[in-house]
Protein backbone atom coordinates (compact mmCIF):
# COMPACT_ATOMS: atom_id res chain seq x y z
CA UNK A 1 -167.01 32.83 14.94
CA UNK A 2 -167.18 33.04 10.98
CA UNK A 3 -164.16 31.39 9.70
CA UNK A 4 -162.45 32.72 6.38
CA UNK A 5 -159.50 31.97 4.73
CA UNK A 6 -156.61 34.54 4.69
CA UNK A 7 -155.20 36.28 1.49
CA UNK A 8 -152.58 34.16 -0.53
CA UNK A 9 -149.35 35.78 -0.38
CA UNK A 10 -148.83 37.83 -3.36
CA UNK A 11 -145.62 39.37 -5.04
CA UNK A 12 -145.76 43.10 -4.14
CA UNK A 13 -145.41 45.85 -7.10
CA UNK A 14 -144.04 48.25 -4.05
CA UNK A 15 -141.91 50.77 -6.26
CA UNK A 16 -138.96 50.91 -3.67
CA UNK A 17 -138.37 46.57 -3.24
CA UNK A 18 -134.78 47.19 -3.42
CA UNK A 19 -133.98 50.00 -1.93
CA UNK A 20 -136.33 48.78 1.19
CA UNK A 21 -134.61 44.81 1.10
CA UNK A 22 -131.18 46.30 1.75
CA UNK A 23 -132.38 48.52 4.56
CA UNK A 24 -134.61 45.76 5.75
CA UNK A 25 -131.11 43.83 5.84
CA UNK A 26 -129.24 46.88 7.38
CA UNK A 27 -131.90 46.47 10.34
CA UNK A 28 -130.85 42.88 11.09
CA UNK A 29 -127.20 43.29 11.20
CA UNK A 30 -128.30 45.89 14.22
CA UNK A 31 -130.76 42.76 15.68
CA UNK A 32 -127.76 40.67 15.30
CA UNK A 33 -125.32 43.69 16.87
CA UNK A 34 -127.70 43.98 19.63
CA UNK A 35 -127.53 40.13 20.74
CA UNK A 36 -123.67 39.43 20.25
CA UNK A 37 -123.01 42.35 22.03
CA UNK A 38 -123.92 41.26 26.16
CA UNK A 39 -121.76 38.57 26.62
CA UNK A 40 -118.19 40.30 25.90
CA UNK A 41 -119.54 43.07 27.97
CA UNK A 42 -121.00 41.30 30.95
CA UNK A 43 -118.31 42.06 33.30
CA UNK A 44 -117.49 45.32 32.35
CA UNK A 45 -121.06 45.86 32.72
CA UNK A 46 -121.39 44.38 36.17
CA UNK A 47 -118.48 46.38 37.37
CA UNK A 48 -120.23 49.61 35.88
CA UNK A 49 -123.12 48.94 37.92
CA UNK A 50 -120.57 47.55 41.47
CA UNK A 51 -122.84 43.93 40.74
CA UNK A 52 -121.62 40.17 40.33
CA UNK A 53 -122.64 37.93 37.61
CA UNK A 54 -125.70 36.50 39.21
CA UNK A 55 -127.03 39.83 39.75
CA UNK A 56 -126.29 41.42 36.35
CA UNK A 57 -127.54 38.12 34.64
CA UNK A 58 -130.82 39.45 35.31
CA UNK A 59 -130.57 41.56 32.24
CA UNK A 60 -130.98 38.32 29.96
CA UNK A 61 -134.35 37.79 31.37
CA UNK A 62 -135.52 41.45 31.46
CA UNK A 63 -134.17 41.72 27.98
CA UNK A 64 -135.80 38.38 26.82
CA UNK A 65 -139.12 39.22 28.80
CA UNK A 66 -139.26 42.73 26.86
CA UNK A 67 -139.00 40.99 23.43
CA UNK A 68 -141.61 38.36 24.53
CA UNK A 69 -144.26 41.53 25.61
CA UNK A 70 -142.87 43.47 22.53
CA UNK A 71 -143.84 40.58 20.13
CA UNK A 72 -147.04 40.20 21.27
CA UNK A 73 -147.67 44.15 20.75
CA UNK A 74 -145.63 44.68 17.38
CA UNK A 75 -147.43 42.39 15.25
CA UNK A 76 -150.87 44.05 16.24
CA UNK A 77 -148.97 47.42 15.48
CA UNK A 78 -147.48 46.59 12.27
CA UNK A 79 -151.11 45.34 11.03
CA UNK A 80 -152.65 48.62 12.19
CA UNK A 81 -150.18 51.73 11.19
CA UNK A 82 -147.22 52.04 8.44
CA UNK A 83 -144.74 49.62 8.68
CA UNK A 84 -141.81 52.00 8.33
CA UNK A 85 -142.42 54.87 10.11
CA UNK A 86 -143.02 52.27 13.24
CA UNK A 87 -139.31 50.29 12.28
CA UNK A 88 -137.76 53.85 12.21
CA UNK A 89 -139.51 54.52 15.45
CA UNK A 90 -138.08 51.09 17.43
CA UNK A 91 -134.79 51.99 15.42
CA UNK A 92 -134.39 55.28 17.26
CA UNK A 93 -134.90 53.87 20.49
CA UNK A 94 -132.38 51.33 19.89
CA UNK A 95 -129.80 53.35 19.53
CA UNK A 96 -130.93 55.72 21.85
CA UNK A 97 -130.77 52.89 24.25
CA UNK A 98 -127.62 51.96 23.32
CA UNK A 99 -125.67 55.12 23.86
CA UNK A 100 -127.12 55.35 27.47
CA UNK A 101 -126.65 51.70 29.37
CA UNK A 102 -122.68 52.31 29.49
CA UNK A 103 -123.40 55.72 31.20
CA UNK A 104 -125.56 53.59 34.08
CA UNK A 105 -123.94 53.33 37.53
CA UNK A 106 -127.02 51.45 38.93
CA UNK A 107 -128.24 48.11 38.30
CA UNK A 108 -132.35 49.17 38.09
CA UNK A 109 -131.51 51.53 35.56
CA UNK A 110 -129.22 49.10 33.26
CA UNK A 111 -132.31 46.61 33.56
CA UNK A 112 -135.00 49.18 32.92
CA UNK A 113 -133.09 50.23 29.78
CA UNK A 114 -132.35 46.42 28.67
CA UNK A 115 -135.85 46.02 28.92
CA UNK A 116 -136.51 48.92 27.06
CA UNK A 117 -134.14 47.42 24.66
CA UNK A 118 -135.65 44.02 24.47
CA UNK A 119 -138.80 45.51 23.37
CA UNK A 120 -137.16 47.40 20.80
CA UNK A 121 -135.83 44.11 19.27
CA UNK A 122 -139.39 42.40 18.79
CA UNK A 123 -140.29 45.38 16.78
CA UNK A 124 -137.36 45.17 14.53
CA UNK A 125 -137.15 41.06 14.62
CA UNK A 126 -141.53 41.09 13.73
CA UNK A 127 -141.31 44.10 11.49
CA UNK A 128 -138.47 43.11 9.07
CA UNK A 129 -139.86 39.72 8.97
CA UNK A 130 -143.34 40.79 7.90
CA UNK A 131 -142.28 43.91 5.87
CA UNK A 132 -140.14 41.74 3.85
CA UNK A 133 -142.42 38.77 3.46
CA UNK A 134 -145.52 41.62 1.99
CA UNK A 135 -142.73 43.00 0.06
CA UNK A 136 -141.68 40.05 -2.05
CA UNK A 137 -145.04 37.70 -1.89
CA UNK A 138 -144.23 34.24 -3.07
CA UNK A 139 -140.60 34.81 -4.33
CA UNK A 140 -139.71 36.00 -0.56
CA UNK A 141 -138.10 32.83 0.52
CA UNK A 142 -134.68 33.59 -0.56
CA UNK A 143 -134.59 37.23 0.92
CA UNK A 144 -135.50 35.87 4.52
CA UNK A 145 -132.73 33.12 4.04
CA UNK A 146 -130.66 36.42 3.25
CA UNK A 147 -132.06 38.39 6.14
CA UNK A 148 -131.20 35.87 8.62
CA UNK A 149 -127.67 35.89 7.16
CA UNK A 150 -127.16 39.16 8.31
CA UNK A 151 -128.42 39.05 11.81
CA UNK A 152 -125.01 36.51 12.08
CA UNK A 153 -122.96 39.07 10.73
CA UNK A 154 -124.35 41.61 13.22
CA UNK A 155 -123.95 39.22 15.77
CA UNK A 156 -120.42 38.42 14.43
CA UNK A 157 -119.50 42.29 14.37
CA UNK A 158 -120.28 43.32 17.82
CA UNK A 159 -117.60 41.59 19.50
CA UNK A 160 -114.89 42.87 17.12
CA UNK A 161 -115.95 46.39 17.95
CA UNK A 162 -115.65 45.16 21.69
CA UNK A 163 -112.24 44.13 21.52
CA UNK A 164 -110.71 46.63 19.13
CA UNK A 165 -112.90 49.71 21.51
CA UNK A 166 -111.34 47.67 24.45
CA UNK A 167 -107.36 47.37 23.39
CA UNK A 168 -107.69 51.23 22.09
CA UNK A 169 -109.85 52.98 25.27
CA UNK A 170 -109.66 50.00 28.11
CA UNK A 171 -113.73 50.58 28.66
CA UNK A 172 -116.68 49.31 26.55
CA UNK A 173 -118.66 52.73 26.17
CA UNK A 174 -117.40 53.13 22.98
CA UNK A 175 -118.47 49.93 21.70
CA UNK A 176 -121.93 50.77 22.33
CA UNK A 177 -122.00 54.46 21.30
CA UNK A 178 -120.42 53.25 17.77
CA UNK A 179 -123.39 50.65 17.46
CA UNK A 180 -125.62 53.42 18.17
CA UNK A 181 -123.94 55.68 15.37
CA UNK A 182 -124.22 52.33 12.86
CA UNK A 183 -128.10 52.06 13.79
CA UNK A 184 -128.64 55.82 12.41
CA UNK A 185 -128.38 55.47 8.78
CA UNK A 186 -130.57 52.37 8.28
CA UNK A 187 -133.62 54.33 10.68
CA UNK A 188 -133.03 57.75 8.09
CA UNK A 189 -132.64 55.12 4.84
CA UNK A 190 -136.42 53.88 5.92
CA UNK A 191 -137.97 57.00 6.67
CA UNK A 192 -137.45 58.54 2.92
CA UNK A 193 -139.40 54.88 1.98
CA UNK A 194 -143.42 54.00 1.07
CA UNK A 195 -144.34 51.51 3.15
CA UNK A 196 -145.63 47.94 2.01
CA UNK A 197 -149.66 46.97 2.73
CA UNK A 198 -150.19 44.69 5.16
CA UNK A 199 -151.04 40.93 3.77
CA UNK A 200 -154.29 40.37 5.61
CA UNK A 201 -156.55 43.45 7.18
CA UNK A 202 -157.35 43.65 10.52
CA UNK A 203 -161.15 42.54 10.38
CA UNK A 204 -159.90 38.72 9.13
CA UNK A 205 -160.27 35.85 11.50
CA UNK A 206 -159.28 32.08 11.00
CA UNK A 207 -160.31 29.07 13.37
CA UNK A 208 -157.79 27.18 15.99
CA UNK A 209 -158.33 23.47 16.10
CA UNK A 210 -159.37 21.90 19.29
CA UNK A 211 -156.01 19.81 19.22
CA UNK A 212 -152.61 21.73 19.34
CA UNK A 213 -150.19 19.53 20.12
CA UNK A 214 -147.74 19.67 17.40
CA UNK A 215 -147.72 23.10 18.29
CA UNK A 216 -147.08 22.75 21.75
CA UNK A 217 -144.11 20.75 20.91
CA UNK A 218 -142.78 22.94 18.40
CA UNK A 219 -142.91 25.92 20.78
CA UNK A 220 -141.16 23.89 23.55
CA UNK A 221 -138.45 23.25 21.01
CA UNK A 222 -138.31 26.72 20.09
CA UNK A 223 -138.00 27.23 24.00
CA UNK A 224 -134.93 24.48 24.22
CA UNK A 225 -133.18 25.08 21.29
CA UNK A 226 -132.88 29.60 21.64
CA UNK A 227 -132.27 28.86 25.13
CA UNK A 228 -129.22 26.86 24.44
CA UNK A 229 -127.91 29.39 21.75
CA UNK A 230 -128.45 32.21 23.33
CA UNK A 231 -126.79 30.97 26.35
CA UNK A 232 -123.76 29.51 24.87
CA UNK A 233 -123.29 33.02 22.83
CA UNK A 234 -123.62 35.53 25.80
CA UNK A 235 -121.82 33.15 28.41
CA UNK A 236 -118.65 31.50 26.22
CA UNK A 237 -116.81 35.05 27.07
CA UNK A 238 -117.12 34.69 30.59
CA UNK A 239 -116.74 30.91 30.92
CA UNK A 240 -113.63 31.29 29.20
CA UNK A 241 -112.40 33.97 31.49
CA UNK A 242 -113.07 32.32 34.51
CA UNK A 243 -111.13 29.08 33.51
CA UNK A 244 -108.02 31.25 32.60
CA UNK A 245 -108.84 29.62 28.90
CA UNK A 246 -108.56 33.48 27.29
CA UNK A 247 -107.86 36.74 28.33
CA UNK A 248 -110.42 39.63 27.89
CA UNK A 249 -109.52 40.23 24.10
CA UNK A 250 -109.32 36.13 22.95
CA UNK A 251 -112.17 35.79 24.97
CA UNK A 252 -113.84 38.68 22.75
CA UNK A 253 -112.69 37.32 19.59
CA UNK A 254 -114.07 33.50 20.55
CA UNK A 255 -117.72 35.08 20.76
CA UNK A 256 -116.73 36.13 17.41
CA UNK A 257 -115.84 33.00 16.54
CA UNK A 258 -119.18 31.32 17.76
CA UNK A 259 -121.30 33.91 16.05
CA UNK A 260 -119.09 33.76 12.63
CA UNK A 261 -119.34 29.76 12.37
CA UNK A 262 -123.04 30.61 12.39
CA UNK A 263 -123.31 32.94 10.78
CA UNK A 264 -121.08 30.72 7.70
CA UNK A 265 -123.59 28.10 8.69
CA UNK A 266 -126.89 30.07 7.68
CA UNK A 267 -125.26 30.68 4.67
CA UNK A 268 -124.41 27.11 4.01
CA UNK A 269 -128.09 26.01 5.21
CA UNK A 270 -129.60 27.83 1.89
CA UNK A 271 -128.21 25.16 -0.67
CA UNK A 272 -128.47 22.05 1.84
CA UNK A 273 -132.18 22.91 2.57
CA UNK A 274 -132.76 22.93 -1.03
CA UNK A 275 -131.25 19.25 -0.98
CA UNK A 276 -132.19 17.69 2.37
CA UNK A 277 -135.62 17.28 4.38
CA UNK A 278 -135.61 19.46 7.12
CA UNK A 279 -135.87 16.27 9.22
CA UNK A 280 -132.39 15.02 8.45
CA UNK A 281 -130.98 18.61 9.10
CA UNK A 282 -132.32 19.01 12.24
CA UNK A 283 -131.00 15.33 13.45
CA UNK A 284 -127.33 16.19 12.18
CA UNK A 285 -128.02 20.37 13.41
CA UNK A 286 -128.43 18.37 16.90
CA UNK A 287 -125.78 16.05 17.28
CA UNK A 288 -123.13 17.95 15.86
CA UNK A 289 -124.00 20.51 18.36
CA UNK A 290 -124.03 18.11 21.49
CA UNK A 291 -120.75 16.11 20.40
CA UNK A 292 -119.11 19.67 19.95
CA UNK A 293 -120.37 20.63 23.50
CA UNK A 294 -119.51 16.90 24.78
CA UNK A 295 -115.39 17.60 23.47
CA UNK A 296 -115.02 20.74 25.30
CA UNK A 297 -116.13 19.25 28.59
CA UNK A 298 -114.29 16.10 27.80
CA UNK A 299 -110.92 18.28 27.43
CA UNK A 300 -112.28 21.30 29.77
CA UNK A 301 -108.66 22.79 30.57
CA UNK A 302 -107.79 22.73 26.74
CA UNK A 303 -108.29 26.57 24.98
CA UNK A 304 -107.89 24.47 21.79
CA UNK A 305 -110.69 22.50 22.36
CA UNK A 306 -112.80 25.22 23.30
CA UNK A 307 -112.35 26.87 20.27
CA UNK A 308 -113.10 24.05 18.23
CA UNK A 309 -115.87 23.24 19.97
CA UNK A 310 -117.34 27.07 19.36
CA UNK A 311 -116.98 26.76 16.19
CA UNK A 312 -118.76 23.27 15.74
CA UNK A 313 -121.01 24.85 17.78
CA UNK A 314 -121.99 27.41 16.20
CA UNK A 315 -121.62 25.89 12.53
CA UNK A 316 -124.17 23.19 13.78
CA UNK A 317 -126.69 25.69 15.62
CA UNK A 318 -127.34 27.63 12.75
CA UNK A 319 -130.14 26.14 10.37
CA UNK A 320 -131.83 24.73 13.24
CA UNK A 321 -133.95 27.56 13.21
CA UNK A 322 -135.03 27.95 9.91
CA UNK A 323 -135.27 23.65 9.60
CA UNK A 324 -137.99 23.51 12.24
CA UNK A 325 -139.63 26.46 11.18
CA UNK A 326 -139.58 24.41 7.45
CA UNK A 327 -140.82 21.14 9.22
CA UNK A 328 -143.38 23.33 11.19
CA UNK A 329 -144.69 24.45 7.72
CA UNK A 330 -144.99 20.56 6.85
CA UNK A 331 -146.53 19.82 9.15
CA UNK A 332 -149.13 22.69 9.81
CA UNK A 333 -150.49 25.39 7.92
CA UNK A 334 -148.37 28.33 9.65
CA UNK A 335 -150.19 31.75 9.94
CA UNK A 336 -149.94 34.41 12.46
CA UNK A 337 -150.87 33.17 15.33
CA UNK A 338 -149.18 29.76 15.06
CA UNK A 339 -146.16 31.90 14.38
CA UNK A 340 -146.42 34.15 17.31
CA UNK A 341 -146.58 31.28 19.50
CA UNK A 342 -143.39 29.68 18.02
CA UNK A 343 -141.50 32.86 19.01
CA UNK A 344 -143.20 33.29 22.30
CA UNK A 345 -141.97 29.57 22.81
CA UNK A 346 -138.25 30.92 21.48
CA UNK A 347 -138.40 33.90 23.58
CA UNK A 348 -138.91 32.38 27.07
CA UNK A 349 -136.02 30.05 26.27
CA UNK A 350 -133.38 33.01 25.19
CA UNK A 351 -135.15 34.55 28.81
CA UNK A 352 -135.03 31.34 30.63
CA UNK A 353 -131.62 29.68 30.31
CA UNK A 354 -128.95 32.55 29.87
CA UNK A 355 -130.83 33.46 34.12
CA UNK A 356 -130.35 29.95 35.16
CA UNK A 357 -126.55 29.94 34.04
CA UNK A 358 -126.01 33.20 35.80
CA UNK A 359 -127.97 32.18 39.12
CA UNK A 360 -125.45 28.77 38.74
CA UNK A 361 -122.38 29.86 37.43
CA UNK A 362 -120.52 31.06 40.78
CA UNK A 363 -122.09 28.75 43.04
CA UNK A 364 -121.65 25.34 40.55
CA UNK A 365 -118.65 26.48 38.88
CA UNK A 366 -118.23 27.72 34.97
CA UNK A 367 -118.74 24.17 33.97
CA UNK A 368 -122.29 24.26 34.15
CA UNK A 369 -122.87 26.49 31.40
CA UNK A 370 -121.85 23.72 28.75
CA UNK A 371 -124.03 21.01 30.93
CA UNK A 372 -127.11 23.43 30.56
CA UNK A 373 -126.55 23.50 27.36
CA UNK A 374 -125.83 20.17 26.42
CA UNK A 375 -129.02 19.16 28.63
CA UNK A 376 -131.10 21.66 26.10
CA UNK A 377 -129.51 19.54 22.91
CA UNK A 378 -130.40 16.38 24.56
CA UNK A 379 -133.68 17.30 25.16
CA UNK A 380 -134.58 18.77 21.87
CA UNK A 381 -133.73 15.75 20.01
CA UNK A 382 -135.91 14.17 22.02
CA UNK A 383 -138.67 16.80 21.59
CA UNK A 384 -138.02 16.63 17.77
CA UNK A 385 -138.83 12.88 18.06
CA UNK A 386 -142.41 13.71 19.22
CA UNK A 387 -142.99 16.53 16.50
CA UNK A 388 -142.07 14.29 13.91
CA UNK A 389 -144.57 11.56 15.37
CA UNK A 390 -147.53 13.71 15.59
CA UNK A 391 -149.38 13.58 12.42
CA UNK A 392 -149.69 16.14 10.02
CA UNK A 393 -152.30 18.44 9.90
CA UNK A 394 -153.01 21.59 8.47
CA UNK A 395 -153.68 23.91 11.21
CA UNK A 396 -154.92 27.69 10.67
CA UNK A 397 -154.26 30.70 13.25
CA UNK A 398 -156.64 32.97 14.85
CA UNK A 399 -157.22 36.32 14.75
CA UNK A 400 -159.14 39.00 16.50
């Protein structure tokens, strides 16, 4: 195998930057819409489809499991064809999906559309990334900070919607036919848009190492750290119902809560990363997020205390992300591949753990979501321990 090195990054003269960053941005407030949307809807879901929790928490897996085979495709597709007419494309199914799973009365359908869904999302999440990074070259460090932003607001919107559709109509279908409305104008924004050239051609290929292990435990971060996120976000509405902490409507607005504290937090993470190692963030990321867990089960019957602990939570979850995807970049020359493994890692956790606390929440009792996810914390710190002792090493990606 010839081995060549891929194309520098370049700043982009694309005539439409603007115009294509905002609906680039527009795009993840849907990604974000799309994940902060399941949890305050789980129940109403499950009695949609005459299921119980552990059988509708299958559609965290089948969701997470499309996103993991949709990665894998997108970034082949978005190499290969125009990058907008392909994020209009997963657009439209988006929010053709969405206006059909509250219309489901059985559970195979919900989970074929979810999946359906899922895949949908790895298009968006892999095509905004890219498009944006051969958009602004060098300079597009700032705009992915900003992108990221705005999946939290999406995230932080979506159970708003919930609860106000819920107090005015007493159903969710509303909720998602309104996200399916908001999707429109961002797909028709694109489609009027040139599309921005690819940064490496298809005929490019770069050699793997023979050792991989600071990629191995990057990934398996990836896996513990989404895992715990996305669990804590789509199960905090139902834990809190089951304990009699909130009603259906606090209950709604504490999801909120979660995904605004993170959402504030990715915004704070852009001036502290320019300050701190990525190291040191990821150390305080993790043990502000475990103590936070740690005083809600410590003071379990207390609604105060789980609100406080959401939104320490979610405040401390947010830059861990982008921090190990900086300390990844330390340690490793990050290209494609290397990448796509990352989120493969990332994917099987937001598939993994959100199943396990459904398949364990009736029989164990609502407790054992925050003991999952404290047990993720836990063992990411102690994964981050061994990235940080492997040595660095610049490591290149393949491609085919």
């Amino acid at each position: 195998m010839q081995s060549t090195t891929p194309h520098p990054i370049v700043e982009s003269a694309h005539p439409a930057k603007i115009p294509s960053t905002i609906a680039y941005y527009y795009a993840f407030v849907v990604l974000g819409s799309i994940t902060g949307i399941f949890g305050p809807t789980l129940i109403a879901l499950a009695s949609h489809t005459q299921t119980n929790l552990s059988e509708i928490s299958i559609i965290f897996a089948v969701r997470s499991f499309g996103y993991l085979g949709g990665s894998l495709l997108s970034g082949r597709l978005f190499d290969r064809v125009k990058g907008h007419p392909l994020l209009v494309s997963v657009l439209f199914v988006s929010a053709v999906a969405f206006a059909l799973i509250p219309l489901v009365p059985v559970l195979w359908l919900l989970t074929a559309l979810v999946l359906l869904l899922g895949i949908a999302e790895s298009g968006i999440d892999v095509g905004t990334n890219s498009l944006l990074m051969w958009m602004h070259g060098e300079r597009a460090s700032p705009f992915l900070n900003g992108l990221h932003f705005f999946f939290g607001f999406g995230a932080l919107l979506s159970p708003i919607v919930v609860a106000q559709v819920v107090l005015s109509t007493g159903d969710i279908t509303w909720a998602y036919w309104l996200l399916a409305i908001i999707i429109l104008p961002a797909a028709l924004w694109l489609v009027r848009l040139p599309s921005p050239q690819p940064r490496m051609d298809s005929h490019e290929e770069v050699a793997l190492p023979a050792s991989t292990l600071p990629v191995i435990f990057i990934a398996l971060f990836f896996f513990l750290y989404v895992g715990a996120e996305v669990g804590y976000g789509n199960w905090i509405f139902t834990y809190a119902t089951r304990l009699g902490l909130s009603d259906a409507t606090d209950a709604a607005l504490l999801t909120s809560a979660f995904w605004g504290a993170f959402t504030l937090g990715r915004l704070l993470g852009v001036p502290l990363s320019a300050r701190f190692q990525p190291a040191a963030i990821l150390f305080v990321d993790l043990l502000g997020s475990a103590a936070s867990i740690v005083g809600i089960l410590l003071f379990f019957q207390s609604s105060r205390a789980l609100w406080l602990g959401t939104l320490g939570t979610g405040l401390f979850m947010a830059s861990i992300f982008p921090s190990m995807l900086a300390l990844a970049g330390q340690k490793m020359t990050l290209t494609g591949k290397i990448t796509g493994l990352f989120f493969v890692g990332a994917g099987g956790g937001g598939m993994f753990l959100p199943w396990l606390i459904g398949q364990l929440f009736e029989p164990r009792g609502a407790v054992i979501t925050m003991l999952l996810v404290l047990t993720s914390l836990i063992v990411g710190l102690a994964v981050l321990a061994g990235v940080l002792r492997t040595k660095s090493r610049s490591i290149s990606a393949a491609r085919q």
